[in-house]
C-alpha atoms as a PDB file:
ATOM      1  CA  UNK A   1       6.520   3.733   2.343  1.00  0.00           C
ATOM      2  CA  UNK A   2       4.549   1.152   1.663  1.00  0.00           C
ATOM      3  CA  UNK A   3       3.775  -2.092   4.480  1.00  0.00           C
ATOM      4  CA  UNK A   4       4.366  -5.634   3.414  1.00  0.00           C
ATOM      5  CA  UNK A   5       2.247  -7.916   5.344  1.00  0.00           C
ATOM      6  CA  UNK A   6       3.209  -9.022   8.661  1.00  0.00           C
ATOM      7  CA  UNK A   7       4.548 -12.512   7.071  1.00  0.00           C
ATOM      8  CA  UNK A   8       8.341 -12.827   8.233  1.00  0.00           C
ATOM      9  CA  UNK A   9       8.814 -15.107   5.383  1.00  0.00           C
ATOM     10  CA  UNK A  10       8.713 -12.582   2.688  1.00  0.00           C
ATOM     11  CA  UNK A  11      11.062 -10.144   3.177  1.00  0.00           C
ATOM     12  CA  UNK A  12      10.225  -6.343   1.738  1.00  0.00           C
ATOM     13  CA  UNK A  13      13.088  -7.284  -1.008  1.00  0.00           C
ATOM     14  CA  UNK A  14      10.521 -10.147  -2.167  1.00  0.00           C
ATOM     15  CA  UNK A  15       8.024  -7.604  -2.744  1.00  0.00           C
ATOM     16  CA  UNK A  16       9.533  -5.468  -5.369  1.00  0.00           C
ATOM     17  CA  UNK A  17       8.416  -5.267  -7.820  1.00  0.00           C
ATOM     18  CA  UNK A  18       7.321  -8.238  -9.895  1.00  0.00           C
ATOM     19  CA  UNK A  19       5.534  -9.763  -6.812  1.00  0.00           C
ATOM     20  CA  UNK A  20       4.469  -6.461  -4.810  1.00  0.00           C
ATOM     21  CA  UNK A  21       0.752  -7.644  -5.197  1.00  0.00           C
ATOM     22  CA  UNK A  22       0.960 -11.105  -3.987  1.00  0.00           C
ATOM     23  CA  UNK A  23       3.776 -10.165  -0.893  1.00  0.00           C
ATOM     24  CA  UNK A  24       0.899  -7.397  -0.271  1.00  0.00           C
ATOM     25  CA  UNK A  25      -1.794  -9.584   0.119  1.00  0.00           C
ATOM     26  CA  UNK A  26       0.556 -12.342   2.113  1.00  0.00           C
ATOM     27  CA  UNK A  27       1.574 -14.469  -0.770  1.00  0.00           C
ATOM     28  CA  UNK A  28       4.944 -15.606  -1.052  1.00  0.00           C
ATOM     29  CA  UNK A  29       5.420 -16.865  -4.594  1.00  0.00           C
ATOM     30  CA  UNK A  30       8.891 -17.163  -4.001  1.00  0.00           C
ATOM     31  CA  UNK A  31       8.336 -20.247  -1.592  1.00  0.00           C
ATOM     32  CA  UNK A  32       4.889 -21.947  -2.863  1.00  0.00           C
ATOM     33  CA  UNK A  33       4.280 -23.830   0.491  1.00  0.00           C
ATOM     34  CA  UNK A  34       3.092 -20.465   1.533  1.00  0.00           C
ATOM     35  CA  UNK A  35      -0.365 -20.463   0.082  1.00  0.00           C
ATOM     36  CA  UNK A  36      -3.216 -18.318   0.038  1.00  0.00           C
ATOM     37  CA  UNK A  37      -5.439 -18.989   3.128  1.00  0.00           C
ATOM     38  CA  UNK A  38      -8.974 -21.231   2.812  1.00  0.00           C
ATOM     39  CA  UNK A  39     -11.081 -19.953   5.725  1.00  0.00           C
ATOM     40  CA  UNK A  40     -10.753 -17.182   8.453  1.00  0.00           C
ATOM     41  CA  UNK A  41      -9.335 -19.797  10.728  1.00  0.00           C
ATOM     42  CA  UNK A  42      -6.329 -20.403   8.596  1.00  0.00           C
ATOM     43  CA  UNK A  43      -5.561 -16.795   7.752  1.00  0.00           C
ATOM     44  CA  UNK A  44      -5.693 -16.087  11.513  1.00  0.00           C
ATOM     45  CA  UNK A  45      -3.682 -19.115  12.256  1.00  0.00           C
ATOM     46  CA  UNK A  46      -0.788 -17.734  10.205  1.00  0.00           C
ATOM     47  CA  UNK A  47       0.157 -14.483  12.541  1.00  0.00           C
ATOM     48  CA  UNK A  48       1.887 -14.579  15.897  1.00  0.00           C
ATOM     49  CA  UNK A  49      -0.472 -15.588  19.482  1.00  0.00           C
ATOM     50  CA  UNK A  50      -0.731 -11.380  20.147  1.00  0.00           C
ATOM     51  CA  UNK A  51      -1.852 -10.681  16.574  1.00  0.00           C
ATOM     52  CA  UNK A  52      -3.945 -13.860  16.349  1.00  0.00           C
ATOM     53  CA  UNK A  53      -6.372 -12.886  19.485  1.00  0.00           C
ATOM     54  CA  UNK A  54      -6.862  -9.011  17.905  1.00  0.00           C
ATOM     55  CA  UNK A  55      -8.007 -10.811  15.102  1.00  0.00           C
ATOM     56  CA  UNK A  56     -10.226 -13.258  16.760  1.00  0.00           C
ATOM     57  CA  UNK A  57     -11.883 -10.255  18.583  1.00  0.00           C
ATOM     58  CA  UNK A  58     -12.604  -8.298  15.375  1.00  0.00           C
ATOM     59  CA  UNK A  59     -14.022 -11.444  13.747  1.00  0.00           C
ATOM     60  CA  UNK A  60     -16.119 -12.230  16.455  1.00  0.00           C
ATOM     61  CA  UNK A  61     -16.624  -8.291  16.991  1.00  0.00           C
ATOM     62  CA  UNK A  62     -18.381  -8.407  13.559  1.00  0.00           C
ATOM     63  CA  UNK A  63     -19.749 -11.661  14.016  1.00  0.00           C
ATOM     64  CA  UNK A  64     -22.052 -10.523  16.793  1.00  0.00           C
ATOM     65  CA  UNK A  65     -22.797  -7.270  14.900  1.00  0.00           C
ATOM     66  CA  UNK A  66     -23.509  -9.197  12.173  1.00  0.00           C
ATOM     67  CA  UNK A  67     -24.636 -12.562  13.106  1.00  0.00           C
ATOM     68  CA  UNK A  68     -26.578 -13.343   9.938  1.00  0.00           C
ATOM     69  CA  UNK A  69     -23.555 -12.953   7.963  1.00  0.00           C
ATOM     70  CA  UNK A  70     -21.252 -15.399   5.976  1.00  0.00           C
ATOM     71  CA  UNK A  71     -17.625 -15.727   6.494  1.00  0.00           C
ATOM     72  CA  UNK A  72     -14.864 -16.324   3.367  1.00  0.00           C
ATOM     73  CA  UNK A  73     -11.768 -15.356   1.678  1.00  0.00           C
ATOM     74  CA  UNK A  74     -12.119 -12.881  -0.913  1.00  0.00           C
ATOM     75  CA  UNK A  75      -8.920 -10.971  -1.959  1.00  0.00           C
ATOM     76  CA  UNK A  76      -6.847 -13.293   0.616  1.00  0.00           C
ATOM     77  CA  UNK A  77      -8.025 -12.126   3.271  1.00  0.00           C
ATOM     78  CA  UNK A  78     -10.949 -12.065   6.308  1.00  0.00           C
ATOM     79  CA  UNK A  79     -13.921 -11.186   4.217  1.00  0.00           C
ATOM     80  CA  UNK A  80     -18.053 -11.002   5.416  1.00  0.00           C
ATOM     81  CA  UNK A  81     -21.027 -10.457   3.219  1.00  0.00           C
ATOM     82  CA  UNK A  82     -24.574  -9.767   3.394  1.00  0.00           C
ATOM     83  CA  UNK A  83     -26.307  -8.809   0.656  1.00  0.00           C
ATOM     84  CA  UNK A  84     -22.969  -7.913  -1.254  1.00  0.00           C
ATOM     85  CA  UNK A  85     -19.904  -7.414   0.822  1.00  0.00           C
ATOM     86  CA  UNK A  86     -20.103  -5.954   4.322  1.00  0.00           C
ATOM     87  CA  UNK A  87     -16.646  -5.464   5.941  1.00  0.00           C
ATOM     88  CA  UNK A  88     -12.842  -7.450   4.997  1.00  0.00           C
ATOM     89  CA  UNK A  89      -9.893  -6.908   7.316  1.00  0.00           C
ATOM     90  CA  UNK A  90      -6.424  -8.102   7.330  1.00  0.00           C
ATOM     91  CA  UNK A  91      -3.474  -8.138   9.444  1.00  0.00           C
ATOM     92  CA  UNK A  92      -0.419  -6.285   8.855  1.00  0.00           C
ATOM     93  CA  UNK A  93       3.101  -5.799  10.317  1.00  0.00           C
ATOM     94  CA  UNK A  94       2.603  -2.367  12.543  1.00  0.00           C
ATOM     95  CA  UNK A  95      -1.743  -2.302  12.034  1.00  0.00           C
ATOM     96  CA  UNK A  96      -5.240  -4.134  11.093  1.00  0.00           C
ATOM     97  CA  UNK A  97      -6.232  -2.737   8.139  1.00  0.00           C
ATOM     98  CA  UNK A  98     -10.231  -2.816   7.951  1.00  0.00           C
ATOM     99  CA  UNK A  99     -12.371  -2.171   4.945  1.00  0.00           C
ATOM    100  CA  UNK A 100     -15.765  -1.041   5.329  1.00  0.00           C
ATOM    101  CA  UNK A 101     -15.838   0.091   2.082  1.00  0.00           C
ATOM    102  CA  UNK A 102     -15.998   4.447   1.191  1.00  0.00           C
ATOM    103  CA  UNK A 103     -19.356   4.843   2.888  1.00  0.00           C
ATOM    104  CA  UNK A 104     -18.741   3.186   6.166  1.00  0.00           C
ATOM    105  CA  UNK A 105     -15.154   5.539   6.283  1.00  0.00           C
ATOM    106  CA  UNK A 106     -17.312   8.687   5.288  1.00  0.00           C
ATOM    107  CA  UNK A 107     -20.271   7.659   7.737  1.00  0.00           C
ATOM    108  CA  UNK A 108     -17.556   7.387  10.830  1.00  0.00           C
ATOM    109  CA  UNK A 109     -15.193   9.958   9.539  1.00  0.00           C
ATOM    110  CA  UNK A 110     -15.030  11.782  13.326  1.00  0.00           C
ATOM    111  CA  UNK A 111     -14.822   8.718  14.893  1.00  0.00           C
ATOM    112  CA  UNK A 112     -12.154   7.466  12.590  1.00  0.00           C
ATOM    113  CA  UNK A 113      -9.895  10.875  12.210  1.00  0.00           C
ATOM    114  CA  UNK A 114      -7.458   9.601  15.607  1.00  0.00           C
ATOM    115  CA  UNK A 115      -6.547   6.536  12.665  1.00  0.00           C
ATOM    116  CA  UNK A 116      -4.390   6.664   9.107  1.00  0.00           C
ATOM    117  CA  UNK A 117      -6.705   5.620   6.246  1.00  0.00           C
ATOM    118  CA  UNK A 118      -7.589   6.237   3.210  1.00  0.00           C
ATOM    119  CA  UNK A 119     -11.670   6.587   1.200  1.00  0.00           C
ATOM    120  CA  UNK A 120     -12.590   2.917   1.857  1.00  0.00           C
ATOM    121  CA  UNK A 121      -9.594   1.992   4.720  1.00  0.00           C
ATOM    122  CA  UNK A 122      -8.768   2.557   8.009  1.00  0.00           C
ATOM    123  CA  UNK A 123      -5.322   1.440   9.775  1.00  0.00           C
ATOM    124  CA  UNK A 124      -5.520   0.230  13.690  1.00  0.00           C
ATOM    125  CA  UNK A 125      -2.166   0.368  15.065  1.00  0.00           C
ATOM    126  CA  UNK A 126      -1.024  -3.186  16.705  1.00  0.00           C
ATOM    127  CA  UNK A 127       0.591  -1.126  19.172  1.00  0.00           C
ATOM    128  CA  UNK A 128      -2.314  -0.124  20.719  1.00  0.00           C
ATOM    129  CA  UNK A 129      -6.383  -0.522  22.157  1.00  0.00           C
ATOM    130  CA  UNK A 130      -7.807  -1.515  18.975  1.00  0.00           C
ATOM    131  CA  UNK A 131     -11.353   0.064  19.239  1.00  0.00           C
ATOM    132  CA  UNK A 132     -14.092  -2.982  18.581  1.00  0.00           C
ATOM    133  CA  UNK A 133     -16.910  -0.880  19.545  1.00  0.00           C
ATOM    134  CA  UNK A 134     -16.427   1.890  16.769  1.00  0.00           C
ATOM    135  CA  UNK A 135     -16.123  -1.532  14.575  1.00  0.00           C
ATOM    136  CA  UNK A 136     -19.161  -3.127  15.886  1.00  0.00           C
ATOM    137  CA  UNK A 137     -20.821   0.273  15.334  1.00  0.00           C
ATOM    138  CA  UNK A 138     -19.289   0.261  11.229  1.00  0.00           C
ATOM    139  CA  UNK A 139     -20.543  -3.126  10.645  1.00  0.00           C
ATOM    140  CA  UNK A 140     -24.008  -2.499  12.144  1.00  0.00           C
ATOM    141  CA  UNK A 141     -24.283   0.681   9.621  1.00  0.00           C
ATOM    142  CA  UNK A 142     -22.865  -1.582   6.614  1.00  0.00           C
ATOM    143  CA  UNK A 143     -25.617  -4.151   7.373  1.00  0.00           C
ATOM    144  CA  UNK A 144     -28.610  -1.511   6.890  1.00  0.00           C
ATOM    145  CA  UNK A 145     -26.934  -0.123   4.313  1.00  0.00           C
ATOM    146  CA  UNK A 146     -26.761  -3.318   2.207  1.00  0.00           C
ATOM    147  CA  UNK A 147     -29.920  -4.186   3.635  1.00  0.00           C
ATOM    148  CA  UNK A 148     -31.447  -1.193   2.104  1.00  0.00           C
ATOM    149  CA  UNK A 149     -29.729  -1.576  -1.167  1.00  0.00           C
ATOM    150  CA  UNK A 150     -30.859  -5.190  -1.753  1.00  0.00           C
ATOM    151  CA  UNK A 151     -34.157  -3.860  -1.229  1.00  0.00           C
ATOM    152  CA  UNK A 152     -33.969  -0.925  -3.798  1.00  0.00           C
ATOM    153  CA  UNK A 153     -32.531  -3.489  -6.310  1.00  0.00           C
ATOM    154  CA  UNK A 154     -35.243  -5.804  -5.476  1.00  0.00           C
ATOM    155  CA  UNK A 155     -38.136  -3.176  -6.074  1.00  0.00           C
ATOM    156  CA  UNK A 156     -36.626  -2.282  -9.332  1.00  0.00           C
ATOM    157  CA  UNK A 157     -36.631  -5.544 -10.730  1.00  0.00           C
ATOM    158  CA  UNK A 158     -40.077  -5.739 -10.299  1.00  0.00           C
ATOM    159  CA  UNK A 159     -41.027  -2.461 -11.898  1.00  0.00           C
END
């Protein structure tokens, strides 16, 4: 089965299956004063106080393993980039779903195995420790890595 965002405004119902992708991502077209979030700060601001400081602790979790990065909203939710995009995550109803993107899940796979995900996902359970050093440890690893891929590009365009 698949979750619906943790948004108790849009009820699974909603979600199927005209608006599955916009309930997914924590739109409710049904009632348009629910709009898609501007900045972190907003998206954050629209869980409950318990999900809202696990959030603020992976932000600034990848903040300080990334402090050189930027902060947006790409794809409605959390999103930082360096060099291309580093890491997104988003709240859920039952996890934190964080996106390192394929190589950061293949890089960690051991570390990641005790956690559902998929080739570019991983699901934290609410329910319990959510484990910000194995994040810190993803995002450092997606910063070389883009690092190191801006560089290739860059060499190449001046062959």
């Amino acid at each position: 089965m698949i979750d619906t965002p943790y948004r108790d405004d849009v009820a699974k119902s909603d979600c199927w299956p005209s608006r599955f992708f916009s309930c997914l991502l924590g739109v409710n077209t049904i009632n348009p004063k629910h709009t898609a979030p501007k900045s972190i700060d907003e998206y954050i601001a629209g869980f409950p106080k318990d999900v809202q400081e696990k959030l603020e602790k992976i932000r600034m979790t990848i903040r300080n393993a990334a402090p050189e990065a930027a902060e947006k909203i790409s794809y409605q939710i959390p999103t930082f980039t360096l060099k291309g995009n580093l890491v997104h995550f988003a709240a859920f109803k039952n996890h934190v779903g964080f996106y390192p993107t394929a190589s950061g899940i293949e890089k960690f796979k051991s570390e990641l195995s005790a956690y559902e995900g998929s080739k570019g996902t991983v699901r934290f359970p609410l329910e319990k420790p959510i484990p910000f050093d194995l994040i810190s440890n993803i995002v450092r690893f997606r910063v070389l890595e883009n690092r190191e891929k801006a560089e290739i590009k860059r060499k190449k365009k001046y062959e």
